[in-house]
Protein backbone atom coordinates (compact mmCIF):
# COMPACT_ATOMS: atom_id res chain seq x y z
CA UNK A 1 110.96 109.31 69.18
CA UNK A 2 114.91 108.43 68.20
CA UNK A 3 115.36 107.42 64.51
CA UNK A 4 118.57 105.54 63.58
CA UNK A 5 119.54 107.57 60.47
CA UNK A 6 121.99 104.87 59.35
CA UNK A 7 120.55 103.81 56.04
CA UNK A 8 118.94 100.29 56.20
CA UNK A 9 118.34 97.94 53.18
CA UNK A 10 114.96 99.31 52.05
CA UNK A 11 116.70 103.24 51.61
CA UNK A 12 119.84 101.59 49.78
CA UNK A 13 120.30 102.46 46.50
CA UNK A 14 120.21 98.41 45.68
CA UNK A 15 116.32 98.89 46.86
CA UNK A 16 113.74 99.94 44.14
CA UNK A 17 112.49 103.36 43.26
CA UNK A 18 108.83 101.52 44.87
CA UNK A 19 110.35 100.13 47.53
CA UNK A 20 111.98 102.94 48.88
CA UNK A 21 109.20 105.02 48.76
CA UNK A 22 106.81 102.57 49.94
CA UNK A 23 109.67 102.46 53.19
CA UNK A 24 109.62 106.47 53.37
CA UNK A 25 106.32 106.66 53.60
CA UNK A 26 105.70 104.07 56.05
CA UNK A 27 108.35 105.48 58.16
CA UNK A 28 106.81 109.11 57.65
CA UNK A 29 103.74 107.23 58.56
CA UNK A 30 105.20 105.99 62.01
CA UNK A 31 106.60 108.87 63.16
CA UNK A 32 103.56 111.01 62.94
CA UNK A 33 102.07 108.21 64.97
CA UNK A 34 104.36 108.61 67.49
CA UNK A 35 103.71 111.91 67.92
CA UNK A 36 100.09 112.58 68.42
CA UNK A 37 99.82 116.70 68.46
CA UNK A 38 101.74 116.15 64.80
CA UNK A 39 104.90 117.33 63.04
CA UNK A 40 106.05 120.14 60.45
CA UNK A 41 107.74 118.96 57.42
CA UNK A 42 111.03 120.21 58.63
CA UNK A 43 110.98 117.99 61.67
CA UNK A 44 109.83 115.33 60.04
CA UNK A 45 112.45 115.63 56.87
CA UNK A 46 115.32 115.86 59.68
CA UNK A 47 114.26 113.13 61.96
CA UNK A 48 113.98 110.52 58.99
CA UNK A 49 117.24 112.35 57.23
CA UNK A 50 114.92 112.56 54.37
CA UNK A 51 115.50 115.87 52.19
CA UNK A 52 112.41 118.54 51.96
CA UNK A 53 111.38 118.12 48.78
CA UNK A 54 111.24 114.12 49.29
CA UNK A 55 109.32 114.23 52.43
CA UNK A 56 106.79 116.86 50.77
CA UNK A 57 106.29 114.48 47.93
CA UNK A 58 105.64 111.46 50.38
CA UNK A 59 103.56 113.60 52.72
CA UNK A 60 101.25 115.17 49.88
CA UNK A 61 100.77 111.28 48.39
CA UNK A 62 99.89 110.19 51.82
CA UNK A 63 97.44 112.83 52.16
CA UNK A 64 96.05 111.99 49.16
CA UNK A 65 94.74 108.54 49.84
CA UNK A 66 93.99 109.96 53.57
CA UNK A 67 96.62 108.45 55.31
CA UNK A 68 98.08 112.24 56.98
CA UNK A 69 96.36 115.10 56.91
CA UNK A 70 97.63 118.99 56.79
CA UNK A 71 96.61 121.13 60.11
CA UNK A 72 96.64 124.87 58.22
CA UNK A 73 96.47 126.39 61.91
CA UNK A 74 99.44 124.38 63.62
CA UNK A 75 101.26 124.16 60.29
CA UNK A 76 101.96 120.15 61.17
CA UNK A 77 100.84 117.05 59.72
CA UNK A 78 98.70 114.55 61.44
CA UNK A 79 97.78 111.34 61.04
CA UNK A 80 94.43 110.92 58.55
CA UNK A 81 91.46 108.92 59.04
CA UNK A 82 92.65 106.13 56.64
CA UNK A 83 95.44 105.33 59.26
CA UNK A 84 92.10 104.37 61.46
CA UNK A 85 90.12 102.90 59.10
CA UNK A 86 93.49 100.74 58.15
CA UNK A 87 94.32 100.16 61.89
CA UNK A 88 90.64 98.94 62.74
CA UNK A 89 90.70 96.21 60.38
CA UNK A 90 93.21 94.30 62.85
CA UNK A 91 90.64 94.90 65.23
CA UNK A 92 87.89 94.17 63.79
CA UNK A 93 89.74 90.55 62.16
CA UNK A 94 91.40 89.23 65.63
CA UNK A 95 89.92 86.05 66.94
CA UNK A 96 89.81 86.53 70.70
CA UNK A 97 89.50 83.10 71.96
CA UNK A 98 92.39 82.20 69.43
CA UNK A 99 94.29 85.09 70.75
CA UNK A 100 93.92 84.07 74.28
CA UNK A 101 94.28 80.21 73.97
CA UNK A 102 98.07 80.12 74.45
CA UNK A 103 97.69 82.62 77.36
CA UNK A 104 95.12 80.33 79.03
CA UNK A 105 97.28 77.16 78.24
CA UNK A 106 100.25 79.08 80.22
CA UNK A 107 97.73 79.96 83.06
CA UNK A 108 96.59 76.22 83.30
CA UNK A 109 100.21 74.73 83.50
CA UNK A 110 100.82 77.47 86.02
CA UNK A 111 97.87 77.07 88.07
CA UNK A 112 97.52 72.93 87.55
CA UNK A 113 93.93 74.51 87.38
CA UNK A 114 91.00 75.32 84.74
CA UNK A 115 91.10 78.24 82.99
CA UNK A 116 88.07 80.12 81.68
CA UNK A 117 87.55 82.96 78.90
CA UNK A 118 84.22 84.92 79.12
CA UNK A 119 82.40 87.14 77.71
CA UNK A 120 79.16 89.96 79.13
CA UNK A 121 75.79 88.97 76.98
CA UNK A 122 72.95 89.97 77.73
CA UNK A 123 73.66 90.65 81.59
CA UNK A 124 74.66 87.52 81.79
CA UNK A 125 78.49 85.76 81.27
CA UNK A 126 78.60 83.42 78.70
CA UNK A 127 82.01 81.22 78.13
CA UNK A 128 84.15 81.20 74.91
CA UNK A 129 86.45 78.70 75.46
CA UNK A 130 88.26 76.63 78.44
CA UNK A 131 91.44 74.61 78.80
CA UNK A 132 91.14 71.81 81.44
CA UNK A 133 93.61 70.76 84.03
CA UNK A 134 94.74 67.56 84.14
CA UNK A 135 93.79 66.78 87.48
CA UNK A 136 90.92 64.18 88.14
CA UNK A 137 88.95 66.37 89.98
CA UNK A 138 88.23 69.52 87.95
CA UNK A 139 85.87 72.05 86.39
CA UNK A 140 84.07 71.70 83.45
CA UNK A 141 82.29 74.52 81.66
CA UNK A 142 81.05 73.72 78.08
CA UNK A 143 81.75 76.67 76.23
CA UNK A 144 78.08 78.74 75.50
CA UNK A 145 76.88 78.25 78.76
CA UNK A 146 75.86 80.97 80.53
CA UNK A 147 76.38 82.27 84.36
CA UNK A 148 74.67 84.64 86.50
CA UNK A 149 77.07 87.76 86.87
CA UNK A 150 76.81 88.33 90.74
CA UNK A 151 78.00 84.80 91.94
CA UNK A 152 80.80 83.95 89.46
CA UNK A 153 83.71 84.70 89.24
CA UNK A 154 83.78 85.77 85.35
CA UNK A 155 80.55 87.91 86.04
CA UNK A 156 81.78 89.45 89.26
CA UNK A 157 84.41 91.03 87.15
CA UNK A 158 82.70 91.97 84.68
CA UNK A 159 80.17 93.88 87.43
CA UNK A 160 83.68 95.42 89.17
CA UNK A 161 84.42 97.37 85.81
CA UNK A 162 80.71 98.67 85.63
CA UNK A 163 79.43 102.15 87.34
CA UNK A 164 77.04 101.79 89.90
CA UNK A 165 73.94 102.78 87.83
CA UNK A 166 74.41 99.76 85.53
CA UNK A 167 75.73 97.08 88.62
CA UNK A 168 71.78 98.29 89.83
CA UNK A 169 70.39 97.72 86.27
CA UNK A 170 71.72 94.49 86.23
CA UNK A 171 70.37 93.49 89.84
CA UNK A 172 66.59 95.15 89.18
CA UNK A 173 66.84 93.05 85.63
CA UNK A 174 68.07 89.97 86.84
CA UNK A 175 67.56 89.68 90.71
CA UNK A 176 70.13 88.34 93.19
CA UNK A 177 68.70 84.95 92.99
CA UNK A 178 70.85 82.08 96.03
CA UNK A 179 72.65 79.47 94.02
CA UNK A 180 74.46 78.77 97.04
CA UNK A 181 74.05 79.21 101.05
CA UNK A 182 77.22 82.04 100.06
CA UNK A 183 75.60 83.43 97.26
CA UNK A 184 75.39 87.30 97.86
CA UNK A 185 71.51 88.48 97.41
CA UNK A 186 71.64 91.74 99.70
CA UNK A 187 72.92 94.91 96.95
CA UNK A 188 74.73 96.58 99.27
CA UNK A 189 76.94 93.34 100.14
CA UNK A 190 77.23 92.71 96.81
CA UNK A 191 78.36 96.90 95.78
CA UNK A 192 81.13 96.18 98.92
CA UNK A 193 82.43 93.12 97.46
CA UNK A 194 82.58 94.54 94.18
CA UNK A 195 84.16 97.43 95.59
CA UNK A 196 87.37 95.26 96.98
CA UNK A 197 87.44 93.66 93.98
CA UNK A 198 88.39 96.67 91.96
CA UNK A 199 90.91 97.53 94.94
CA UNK A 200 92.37 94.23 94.42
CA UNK A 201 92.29 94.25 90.21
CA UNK A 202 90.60 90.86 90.54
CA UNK A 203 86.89 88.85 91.63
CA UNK A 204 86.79 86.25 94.12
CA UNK A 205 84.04 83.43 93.75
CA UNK A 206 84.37 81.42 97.11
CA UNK A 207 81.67 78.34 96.44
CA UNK A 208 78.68 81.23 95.51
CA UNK A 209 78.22 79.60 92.09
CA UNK A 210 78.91 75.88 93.20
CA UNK A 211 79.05 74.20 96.44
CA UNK A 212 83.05 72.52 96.76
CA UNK A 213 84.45 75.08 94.19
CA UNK A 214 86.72 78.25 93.83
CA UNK A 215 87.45 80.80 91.19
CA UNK A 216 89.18 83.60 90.50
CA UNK A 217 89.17 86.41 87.64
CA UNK A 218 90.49 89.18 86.27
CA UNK A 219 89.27 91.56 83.00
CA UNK A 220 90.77 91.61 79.47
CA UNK A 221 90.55 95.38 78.00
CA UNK A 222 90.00 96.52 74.52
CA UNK A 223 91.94 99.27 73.16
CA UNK A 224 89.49 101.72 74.39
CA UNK A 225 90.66 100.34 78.01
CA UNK A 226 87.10 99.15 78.16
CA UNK A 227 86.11 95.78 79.47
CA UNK A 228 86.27 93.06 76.77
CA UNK A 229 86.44 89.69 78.36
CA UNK A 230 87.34 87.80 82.04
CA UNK A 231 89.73 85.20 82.57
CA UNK A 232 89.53 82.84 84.99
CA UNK A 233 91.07 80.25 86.88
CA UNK A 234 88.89 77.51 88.79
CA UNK A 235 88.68 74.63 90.69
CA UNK A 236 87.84 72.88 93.89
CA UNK A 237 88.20 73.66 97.41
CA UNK A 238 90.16 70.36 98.26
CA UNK A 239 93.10 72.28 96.03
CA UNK A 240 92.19 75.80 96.23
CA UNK A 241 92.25 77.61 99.62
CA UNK A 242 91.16 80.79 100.93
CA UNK A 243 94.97 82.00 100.94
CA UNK A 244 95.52 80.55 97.40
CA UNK A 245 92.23 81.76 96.07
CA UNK A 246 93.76 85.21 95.91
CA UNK A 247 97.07 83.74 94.84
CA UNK A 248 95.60 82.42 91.63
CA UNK A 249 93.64 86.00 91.72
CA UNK A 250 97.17 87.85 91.32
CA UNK A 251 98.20 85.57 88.90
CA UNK A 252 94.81 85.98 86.78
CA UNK A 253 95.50 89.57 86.68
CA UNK A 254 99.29 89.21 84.91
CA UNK A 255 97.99 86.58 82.79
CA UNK A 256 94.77 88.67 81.64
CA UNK A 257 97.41 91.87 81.10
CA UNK A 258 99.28 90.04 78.63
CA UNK A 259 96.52 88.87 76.82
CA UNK A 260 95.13 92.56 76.64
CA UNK A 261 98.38 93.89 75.42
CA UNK A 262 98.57 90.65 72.63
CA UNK A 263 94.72 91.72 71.55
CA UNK A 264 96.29 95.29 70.75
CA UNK A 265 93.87 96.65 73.91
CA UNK A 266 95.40 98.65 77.01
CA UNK A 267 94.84 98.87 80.76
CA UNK A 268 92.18 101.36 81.87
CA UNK A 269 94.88 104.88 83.84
């Protein structure tokens, strides 16, 4: 990590005893951050441009209240488990759908199609939230209701991200029941499918949910690069070909990356 040492306002002598140390620290606080096997005082102190003695003081304080803590056997300082605790309270505070509503607004205008957020319950998708194109002829999905996971495209997804053991949990628990006359009810069809999804970064629901409509999806990750929700785009056929079914797939896939990286989550390696 590169530190400007040019002094900003907070370290100017115009700035507050508080204030300035409330800055150090923070910036102390950064930097170990940014370096995850942790720091000695001395590299710390010269990074910042902070003397010894200061950085000690801030570093000790910091440790105190559990922010850092002092690795005897690498001689470096790492960050504490109050820096967690701290950091999970975003986590634990952020309002997904709210989070996601001006991404799924974007996708709309882009797409001139619905756009879906879901979420896995109970091996089932249920929806969060929906914005609705403005066409005549579109998609409604109240949000609450539920879909099965192997013929939609928010529960296809969902299935891609899973390992085989639970994809066959999910089929022994549930069943591969025909909505459709393209429903997939054979496993091993459905493992394939599954399989190109993942290839692809995106599920494909070609009329297996509802005769005369389309839909495409693609996962939003927590910050354990885990699975936390699906985004999709759908509508009908008359709009939505084979060819721009994957389209709108592709697109899905940016859309649902930004929204991951706004919800403080990253991409699985």
């Amino acid at each position: 990590m590169t530190v400007d040492p040019t002094p900003t306002p907070a370290t100017t002598p115009a700035r507050s005893g508080q204030v300035q140390s409330l800055t150090r620290a923070l910036s102390i606080l950064n930097l170990i951050a940014d370096n995850s096997p942790g720091l000695s005082l001395t590299a710390i102190s010269k990074a910042l441009t902070l003397a010894p003695s200061t950085t000690h003081r801030l570093l000790t304080t910091l440790q105190e209240e559990r922010f850092v803590q002092y690795d005897r056997d690498s001689s470096r300082w790492q960050i504490g488990l109050q820096a967690f605790v701290a950091g999970n309270g975003f986590l634990t505070s952020r309002d997904l759908a709210t989070v996601a509503r001006p991404y799924m607004r974007r996708l709309m205008e882009l797409s001139g199609e619905t756009v879906n957020l879901a979420i896995l319950d109970q091996e089932s998708a249920i929806y969060l939230a929906q914005v609705e194109s403005r066409e005549m002829m579109r998609v409604f999905s109240k949000p609450g209701n539920r879909v099965p996971l192997h013929c939609s495209g928010v529960g296809k997804a969902m299935l891609m991200a899973m390992p085989e053991h639970d994809i066959r949990h999910v089929i022994k628990t549930r069943g591969l029941p025909r909505v459709t006359e393209k429903t997939i009810t054979e496993t091993d069809a459905l493992l394939k499918e599954l399989e190109k999804s993942r290839e692809q970064g995106f599920a494909l629901d070609d009329e297996e949910h509802a005769i005369g409509l389309r839909c495409a999806a693609a996962l939003v990750y927590d910050e354990h690069a885990e699975p936390l929700a699906s985004l999709s785009i759908s509508g009908p056929t008359a709009r939505i070909s084979e060819e721009r079914l994957r389209e709108l797939g592709r697109t899905a896939l940016e859309l649902a990356g930004e929204v991951t990286a706004a919800l403080g989550g990253r991409l699985p390696a």
